[in-house]
PDB file of N, CA and C in Angstrom:
ATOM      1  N   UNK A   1       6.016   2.726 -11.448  1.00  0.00           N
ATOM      2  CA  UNK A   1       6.781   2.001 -12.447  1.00  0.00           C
ATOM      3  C   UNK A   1       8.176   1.705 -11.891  1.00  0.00           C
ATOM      4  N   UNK A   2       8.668   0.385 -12.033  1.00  0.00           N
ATOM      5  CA  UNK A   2       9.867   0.232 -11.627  1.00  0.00           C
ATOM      6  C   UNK A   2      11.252   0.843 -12.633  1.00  0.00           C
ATOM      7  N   UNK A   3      12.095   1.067 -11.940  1.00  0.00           N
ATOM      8  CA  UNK A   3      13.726   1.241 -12.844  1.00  0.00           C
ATOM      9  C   UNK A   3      14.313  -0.009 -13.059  1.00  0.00           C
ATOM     10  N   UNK A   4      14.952  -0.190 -13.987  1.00  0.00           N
ATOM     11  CA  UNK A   4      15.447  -1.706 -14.406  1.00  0.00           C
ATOM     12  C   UNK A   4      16.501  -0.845 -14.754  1.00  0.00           C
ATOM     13  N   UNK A   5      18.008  -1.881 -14.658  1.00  0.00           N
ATOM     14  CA  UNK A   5      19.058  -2.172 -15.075  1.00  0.00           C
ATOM     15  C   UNK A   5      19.817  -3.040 -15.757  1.00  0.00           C
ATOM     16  N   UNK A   6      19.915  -2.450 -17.230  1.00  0.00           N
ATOM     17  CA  UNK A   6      20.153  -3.303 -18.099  1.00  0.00           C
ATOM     18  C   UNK A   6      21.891  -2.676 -18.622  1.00  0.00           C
ATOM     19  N   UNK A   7      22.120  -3.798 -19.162  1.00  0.00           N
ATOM     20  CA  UNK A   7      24.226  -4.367 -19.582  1.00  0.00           C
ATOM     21  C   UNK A   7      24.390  -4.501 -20.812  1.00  0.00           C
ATOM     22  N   UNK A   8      25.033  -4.049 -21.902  1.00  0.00           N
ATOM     23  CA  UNK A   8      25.003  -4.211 -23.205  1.00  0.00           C
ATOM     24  C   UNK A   8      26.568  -5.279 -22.600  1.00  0.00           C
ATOM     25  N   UNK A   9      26.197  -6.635 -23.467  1.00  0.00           N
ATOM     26  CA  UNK A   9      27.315  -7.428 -23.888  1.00  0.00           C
ATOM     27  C   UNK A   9      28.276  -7.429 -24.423  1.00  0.00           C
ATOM     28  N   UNK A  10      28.005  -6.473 -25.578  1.00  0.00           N
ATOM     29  CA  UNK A  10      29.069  -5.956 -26.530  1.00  0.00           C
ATOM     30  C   UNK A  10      30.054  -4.965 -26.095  1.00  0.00           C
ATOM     31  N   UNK A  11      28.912  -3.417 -25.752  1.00  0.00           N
ATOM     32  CA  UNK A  11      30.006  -2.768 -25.055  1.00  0.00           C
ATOM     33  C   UNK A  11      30.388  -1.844 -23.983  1.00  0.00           C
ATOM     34  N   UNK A  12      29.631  -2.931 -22.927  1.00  0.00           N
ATOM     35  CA  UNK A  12      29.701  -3.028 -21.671  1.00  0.00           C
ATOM     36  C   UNK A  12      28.688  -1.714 -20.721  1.00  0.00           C
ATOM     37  N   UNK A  13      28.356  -0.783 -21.550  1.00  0.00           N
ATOM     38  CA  UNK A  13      27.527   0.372 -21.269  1.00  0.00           C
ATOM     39  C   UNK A  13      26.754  -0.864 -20.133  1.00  0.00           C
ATOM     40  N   UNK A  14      26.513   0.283 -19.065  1.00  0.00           N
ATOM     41  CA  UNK A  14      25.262   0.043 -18.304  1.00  0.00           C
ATOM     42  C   UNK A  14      23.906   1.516 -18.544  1.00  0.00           C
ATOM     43  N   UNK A  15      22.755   0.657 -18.343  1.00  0.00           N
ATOM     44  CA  UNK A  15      21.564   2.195 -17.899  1.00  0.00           C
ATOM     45  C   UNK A  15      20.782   1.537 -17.271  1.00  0.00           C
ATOM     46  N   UNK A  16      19.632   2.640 -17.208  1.00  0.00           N
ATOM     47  CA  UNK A  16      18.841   2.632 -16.033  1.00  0.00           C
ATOM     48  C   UNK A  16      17.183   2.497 -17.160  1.00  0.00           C
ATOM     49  N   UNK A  17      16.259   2.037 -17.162  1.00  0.00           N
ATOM     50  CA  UNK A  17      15.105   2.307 -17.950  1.00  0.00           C
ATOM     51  C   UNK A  17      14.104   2.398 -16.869  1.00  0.00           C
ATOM     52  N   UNK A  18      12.978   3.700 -16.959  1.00  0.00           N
ATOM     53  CA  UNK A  18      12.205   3.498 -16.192  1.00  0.00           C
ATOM     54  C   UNK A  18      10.868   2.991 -17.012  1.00  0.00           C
ATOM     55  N   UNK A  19      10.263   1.019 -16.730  1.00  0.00           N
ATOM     56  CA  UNK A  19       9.288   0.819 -17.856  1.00  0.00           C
ATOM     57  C   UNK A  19       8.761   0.275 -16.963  1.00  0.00           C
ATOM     58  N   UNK A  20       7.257  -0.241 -17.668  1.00  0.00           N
ATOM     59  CA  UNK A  20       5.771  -0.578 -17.091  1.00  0.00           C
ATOM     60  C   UNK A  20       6.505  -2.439 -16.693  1.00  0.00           C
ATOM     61  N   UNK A  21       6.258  -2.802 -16.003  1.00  0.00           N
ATOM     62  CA  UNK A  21       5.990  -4.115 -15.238  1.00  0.00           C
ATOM     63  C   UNK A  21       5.490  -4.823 -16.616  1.00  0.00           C
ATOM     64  N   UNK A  22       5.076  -4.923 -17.038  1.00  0.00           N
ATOM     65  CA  UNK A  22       4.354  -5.727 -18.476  1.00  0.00           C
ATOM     66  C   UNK A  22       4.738  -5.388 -19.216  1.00  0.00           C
ATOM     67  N   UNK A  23       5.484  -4.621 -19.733  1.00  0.00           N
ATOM     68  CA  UNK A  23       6.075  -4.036 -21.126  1.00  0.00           C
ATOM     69  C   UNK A  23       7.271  -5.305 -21.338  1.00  0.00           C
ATOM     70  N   UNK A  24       8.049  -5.217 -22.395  1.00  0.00           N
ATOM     71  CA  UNK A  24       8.836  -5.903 -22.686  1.00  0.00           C
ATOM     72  C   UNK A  24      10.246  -5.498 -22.835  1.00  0.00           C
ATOM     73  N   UNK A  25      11.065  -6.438 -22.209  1.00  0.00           N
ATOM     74  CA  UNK A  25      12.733  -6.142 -21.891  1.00  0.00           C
ATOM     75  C   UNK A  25      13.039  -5.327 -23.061  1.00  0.00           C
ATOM     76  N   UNK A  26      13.589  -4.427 -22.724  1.00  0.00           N
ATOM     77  CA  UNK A  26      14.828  -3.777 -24.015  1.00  0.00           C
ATOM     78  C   UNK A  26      15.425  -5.024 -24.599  1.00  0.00           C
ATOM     79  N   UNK A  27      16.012  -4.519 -26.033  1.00  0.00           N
ATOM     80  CA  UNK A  27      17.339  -5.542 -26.539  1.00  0.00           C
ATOM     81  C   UNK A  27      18.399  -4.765 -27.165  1.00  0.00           C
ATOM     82  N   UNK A  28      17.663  -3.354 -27.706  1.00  0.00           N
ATOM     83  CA  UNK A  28      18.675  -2.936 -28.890  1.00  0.00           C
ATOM     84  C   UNK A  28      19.834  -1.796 -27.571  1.00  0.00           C
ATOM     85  N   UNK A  29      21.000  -1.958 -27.719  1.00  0.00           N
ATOM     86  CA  UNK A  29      21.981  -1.320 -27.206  1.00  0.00           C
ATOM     87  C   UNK A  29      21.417   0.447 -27.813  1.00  0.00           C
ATOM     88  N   UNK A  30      21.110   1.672 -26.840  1.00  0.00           N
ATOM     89  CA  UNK A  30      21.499   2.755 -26.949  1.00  0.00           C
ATOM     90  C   UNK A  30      22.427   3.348 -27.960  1.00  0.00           C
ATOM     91  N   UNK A  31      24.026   2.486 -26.697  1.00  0.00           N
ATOM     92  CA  UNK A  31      25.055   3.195 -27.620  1.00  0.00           C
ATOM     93  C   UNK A  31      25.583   2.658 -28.887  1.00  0.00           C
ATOM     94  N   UNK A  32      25.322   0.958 -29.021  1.00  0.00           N
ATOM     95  CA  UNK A  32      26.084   0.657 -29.827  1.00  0.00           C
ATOM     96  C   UNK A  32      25.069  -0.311 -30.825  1.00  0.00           C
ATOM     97  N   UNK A  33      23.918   0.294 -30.712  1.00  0.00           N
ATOM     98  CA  UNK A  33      22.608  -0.104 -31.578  1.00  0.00           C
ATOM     99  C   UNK A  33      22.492  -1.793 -31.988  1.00  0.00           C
ATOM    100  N   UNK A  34      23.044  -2.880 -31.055  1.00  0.00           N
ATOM    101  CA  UNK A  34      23.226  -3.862 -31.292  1.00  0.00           C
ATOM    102  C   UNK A  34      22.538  -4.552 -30.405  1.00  0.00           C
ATOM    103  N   UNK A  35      21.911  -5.816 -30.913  1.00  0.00           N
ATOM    104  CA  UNK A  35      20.666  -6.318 -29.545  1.00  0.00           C
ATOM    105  C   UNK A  35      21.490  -7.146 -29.181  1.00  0.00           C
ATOM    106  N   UNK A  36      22.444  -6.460 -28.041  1.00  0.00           N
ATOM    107  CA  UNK A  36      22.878  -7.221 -27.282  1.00  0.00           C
ATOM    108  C   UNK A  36      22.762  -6.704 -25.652  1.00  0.00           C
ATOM    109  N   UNK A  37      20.963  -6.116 -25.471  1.00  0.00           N
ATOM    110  CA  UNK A  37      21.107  -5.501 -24.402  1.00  0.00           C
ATOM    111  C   UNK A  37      20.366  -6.822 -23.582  1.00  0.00           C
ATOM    112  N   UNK A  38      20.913  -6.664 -22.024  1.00  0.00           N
ATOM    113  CA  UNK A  38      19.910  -7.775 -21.434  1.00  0.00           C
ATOM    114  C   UNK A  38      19.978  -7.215 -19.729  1.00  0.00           C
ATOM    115  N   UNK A  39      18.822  -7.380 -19.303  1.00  0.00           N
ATOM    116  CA  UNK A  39      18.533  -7.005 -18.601  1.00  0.00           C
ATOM    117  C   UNK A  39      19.155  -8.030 -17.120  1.00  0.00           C
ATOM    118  N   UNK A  40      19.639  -6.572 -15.935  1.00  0.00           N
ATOM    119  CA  UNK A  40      20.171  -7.097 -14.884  1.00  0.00           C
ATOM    120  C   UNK A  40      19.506  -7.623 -13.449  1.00  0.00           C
ATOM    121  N   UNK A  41      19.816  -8.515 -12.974  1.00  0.00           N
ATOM    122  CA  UNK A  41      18.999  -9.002 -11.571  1.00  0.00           C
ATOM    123  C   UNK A  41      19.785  -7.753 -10.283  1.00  0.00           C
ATOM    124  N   UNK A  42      19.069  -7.053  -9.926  1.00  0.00           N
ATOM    125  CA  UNK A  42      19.570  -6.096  -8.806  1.00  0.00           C
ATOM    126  C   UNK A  42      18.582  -5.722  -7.890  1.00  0.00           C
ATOM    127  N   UNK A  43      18.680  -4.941  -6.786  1.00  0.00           N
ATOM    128  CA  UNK A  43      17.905  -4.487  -6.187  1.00  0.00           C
ATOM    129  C   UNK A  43      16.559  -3.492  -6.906  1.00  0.00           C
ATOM    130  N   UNK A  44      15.252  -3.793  -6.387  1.00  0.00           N
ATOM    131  CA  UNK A  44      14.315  -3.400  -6.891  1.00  0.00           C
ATOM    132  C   UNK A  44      13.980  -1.443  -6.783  1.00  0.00           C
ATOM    133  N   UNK A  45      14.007  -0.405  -7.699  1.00  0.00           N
ATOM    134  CA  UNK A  45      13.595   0.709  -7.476  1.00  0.00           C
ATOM    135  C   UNK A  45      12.394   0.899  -8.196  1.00  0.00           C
ATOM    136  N   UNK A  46      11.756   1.956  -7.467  1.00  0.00           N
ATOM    137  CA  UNK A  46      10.606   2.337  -7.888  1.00  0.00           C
ATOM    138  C   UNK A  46      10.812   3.987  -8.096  1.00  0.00           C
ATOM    139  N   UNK A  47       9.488   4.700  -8.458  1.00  0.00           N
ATOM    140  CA  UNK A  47       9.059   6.070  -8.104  1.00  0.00           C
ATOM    141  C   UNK A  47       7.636   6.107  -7.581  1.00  0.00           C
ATOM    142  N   UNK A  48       7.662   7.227  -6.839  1.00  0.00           N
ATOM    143  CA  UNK A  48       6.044   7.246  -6.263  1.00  0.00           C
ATOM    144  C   UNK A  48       5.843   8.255  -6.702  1.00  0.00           C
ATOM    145  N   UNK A  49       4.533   8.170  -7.349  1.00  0.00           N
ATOM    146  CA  UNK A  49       4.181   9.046  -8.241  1.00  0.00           C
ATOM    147  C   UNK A  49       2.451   9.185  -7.805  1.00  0.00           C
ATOM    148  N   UNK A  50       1.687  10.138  -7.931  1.00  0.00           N
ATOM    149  CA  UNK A  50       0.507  10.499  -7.511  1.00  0.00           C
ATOM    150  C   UNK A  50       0.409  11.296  -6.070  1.00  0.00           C
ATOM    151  N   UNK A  51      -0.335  11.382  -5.761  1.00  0.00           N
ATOM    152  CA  UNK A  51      -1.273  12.153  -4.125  1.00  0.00           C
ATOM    153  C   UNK A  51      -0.638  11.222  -3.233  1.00  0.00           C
ATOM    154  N   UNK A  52      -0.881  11.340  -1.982  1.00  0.00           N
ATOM    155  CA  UNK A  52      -0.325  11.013  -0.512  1.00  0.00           C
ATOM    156  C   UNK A  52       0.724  11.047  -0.541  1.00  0.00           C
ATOM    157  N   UNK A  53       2.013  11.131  -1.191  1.00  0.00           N
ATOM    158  CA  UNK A  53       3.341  11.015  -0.931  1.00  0.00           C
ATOM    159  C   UNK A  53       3.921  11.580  -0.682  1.00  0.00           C
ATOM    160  N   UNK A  54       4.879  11.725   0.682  1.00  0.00           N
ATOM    161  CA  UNK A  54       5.772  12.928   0.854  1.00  0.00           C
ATOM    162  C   UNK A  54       5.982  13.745  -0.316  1.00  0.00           C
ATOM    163  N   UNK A  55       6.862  13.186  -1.166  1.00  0.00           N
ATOM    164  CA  UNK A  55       7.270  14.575  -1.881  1.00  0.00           C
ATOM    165  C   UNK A  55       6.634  15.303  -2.787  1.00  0.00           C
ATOM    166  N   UNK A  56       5.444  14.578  -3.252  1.00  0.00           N
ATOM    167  CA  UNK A  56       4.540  15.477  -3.585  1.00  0.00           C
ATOM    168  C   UNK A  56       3.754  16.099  -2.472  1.00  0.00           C
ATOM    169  N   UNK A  57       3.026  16.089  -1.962  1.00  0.00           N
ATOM    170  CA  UNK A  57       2.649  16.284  -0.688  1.00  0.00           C
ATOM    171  C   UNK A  57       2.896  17.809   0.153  1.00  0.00           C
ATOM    172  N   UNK A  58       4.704  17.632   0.405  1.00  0.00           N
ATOM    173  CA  UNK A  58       5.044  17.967   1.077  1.00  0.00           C
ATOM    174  C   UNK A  58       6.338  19.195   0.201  1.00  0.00           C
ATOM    175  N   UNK A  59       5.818  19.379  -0.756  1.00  0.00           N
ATOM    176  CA  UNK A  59       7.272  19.951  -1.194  1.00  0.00           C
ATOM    177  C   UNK A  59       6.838  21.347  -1.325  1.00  0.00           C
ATOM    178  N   UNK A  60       6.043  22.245  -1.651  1.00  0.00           N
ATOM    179  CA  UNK A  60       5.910  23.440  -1.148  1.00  0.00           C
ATOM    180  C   UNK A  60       6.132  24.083  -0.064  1.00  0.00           C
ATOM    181  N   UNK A  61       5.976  22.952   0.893  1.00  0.00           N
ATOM    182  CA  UNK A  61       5.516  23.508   1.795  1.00  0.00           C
ATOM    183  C   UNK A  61       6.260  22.656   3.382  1.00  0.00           C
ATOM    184  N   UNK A  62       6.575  22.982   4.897  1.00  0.00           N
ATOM    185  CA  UNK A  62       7.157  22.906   5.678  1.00  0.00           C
ATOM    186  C   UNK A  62       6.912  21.326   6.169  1.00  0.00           C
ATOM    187  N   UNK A  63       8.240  20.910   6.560  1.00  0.00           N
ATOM    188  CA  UNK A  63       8.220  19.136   6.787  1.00  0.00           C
ATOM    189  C   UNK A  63       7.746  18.806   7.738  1.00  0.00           C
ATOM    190  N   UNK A  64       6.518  17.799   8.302  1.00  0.00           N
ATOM    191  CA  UNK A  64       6.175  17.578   9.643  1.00  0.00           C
ATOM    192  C   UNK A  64       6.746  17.774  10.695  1.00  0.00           C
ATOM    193  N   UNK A  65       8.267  17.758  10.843  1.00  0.00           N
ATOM    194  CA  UNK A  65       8.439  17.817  12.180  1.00  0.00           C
ATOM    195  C   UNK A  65       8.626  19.484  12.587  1.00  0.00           C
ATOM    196  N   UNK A  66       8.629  20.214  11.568  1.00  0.00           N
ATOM    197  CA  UNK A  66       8.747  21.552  11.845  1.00  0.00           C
ATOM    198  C   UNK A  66       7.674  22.075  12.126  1.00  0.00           C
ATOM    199  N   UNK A  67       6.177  21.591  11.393  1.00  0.00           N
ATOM    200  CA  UNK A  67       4.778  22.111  11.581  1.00  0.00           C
ATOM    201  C   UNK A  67       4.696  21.265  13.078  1.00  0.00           C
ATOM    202  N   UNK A  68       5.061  20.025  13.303  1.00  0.00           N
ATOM    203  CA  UNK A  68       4.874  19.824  14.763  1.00  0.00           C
ATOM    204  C   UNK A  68       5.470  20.767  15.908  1.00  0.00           C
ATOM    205  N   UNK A  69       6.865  21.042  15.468  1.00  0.00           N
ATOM    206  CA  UNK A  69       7.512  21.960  16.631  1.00  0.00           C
ATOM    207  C   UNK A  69       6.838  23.319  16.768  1.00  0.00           C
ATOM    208  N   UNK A  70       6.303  23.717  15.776  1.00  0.00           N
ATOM    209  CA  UNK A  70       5.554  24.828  15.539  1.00  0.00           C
ATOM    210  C   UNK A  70       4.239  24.929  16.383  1.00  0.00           C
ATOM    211  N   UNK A  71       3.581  24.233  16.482  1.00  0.00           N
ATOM    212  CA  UNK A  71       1.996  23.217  17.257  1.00  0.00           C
ATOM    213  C   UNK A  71       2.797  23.253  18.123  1.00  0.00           C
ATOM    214  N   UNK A  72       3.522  22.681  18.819  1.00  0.00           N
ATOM    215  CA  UNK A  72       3.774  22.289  20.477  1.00  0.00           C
ATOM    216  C   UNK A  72       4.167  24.135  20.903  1.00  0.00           C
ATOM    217  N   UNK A  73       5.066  24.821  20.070  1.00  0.00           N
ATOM    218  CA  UNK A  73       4.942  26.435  20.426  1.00  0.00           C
ATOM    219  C   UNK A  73       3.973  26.974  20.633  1.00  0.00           C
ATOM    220  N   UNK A  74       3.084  27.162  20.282  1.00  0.00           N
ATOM    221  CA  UNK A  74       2.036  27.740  20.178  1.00  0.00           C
ATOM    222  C   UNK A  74       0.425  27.289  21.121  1.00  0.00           C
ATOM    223  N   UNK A  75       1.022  26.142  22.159  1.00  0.00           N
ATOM    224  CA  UNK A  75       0.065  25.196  22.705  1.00  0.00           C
ATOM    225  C   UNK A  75      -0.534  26.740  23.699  1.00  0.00           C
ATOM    226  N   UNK A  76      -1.961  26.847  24.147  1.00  0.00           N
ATOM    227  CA  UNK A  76      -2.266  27.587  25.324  1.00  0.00           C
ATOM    228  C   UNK A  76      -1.905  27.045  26.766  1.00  0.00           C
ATOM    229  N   UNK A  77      -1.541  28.144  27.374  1.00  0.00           N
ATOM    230  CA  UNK A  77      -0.469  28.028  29.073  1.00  0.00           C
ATOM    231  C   UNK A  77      -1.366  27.665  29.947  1.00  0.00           C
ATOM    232  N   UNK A  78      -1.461  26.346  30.364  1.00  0.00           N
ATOM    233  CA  UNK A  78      -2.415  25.858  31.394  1.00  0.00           C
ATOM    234  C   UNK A  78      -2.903  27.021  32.185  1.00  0.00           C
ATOM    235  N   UNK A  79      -4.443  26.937  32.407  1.00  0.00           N
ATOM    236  CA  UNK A  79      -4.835  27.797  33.478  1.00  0.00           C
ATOM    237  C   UNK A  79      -5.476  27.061  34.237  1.00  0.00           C
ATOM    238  N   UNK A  80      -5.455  27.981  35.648  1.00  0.00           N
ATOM    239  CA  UNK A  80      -5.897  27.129  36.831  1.00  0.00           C
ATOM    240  C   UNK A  80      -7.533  26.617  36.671  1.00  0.00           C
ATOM    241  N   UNK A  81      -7.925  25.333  37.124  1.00  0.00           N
ATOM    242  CA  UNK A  81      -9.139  25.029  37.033  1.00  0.00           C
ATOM    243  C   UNK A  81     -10.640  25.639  38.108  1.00  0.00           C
ATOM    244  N   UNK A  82     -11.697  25.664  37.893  1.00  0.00           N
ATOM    245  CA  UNK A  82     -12.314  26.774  38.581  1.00  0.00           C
ATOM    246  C   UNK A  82     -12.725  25.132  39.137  1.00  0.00           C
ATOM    247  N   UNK A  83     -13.633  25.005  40.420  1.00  0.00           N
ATOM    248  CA  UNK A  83     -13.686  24.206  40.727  1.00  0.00           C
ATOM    249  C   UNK A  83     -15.623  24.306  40.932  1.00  0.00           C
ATOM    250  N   UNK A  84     -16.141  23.339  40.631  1.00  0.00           N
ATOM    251  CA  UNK A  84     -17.523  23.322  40.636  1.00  0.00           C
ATOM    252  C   UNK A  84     -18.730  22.782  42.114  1.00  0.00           C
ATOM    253  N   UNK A  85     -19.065  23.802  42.453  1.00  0.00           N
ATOM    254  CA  UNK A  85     -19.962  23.229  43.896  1.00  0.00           C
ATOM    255  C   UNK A  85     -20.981  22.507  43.516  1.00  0.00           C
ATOM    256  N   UNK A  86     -20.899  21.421  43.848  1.00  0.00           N
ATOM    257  CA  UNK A  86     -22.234  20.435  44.041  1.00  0.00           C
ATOM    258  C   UNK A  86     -22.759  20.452  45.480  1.00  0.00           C
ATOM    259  N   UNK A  87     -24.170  20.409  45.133  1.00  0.00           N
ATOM    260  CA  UNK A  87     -25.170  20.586  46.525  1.00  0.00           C
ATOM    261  C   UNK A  87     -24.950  19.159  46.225  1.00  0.00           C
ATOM    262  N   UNK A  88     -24.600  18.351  47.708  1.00  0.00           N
ATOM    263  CA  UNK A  88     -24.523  16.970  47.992  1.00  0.00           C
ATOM    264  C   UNK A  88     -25.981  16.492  49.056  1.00  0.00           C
ATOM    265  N   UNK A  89     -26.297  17.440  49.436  1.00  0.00           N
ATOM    266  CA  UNK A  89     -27.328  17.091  50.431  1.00  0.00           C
ATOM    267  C   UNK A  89     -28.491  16.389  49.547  1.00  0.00           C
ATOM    268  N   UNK A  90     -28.971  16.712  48.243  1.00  0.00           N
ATOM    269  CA  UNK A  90     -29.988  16.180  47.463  1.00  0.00           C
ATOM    270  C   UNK A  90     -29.877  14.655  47.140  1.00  0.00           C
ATOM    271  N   UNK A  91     -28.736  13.953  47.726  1.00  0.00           N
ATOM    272  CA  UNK A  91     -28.985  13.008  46.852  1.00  0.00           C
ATOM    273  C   UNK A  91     -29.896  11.810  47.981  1.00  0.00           C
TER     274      UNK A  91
END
């Protein structure tokens, strides 16, 4: 759902509404109960809300780059390779 920013005319209050894309503009002023609210042209905000998203996701629990640094610690210490005899005479 997006945040909209709406301007009362009368008396000058600004807010923030978080409403559905299809719902319909506010009018009545909060503070000064007068429909003189109207809605502002500004940069677009959202919330992400549901599964896959960082901060749901990720908020219990440790931020990728730390579970990565963690993984590269913990990698096993190259060991030397054994080397394999092939009988070459068979072919």
């Amino acid at each position: 759902m997006p945040l909209y920013e709406y301007k009362c005319s009368r008396c000058k209050k600004k807010y923030e509404f978080l409403e559905k894309i299809t719902g319909e503009p506010k009018t009545i002023c909060p503070h000064c109960q007068k429909p003189t609210l109207k809605r502002q042209i500004s940069l677009a905000g959202f919330k992400l809300k549901g599964s896959g998203w960082y901060e749901t996701d990720f908020k219990d629990q440790k931020k990728p780059e730390t579970m990565k640094k963690e993984a590269d610690n913990k990698k096993p210490e190259k060991t030397e390779k054994t080397k394999i005899k092939t009988d070459d005479s068979k072919k």
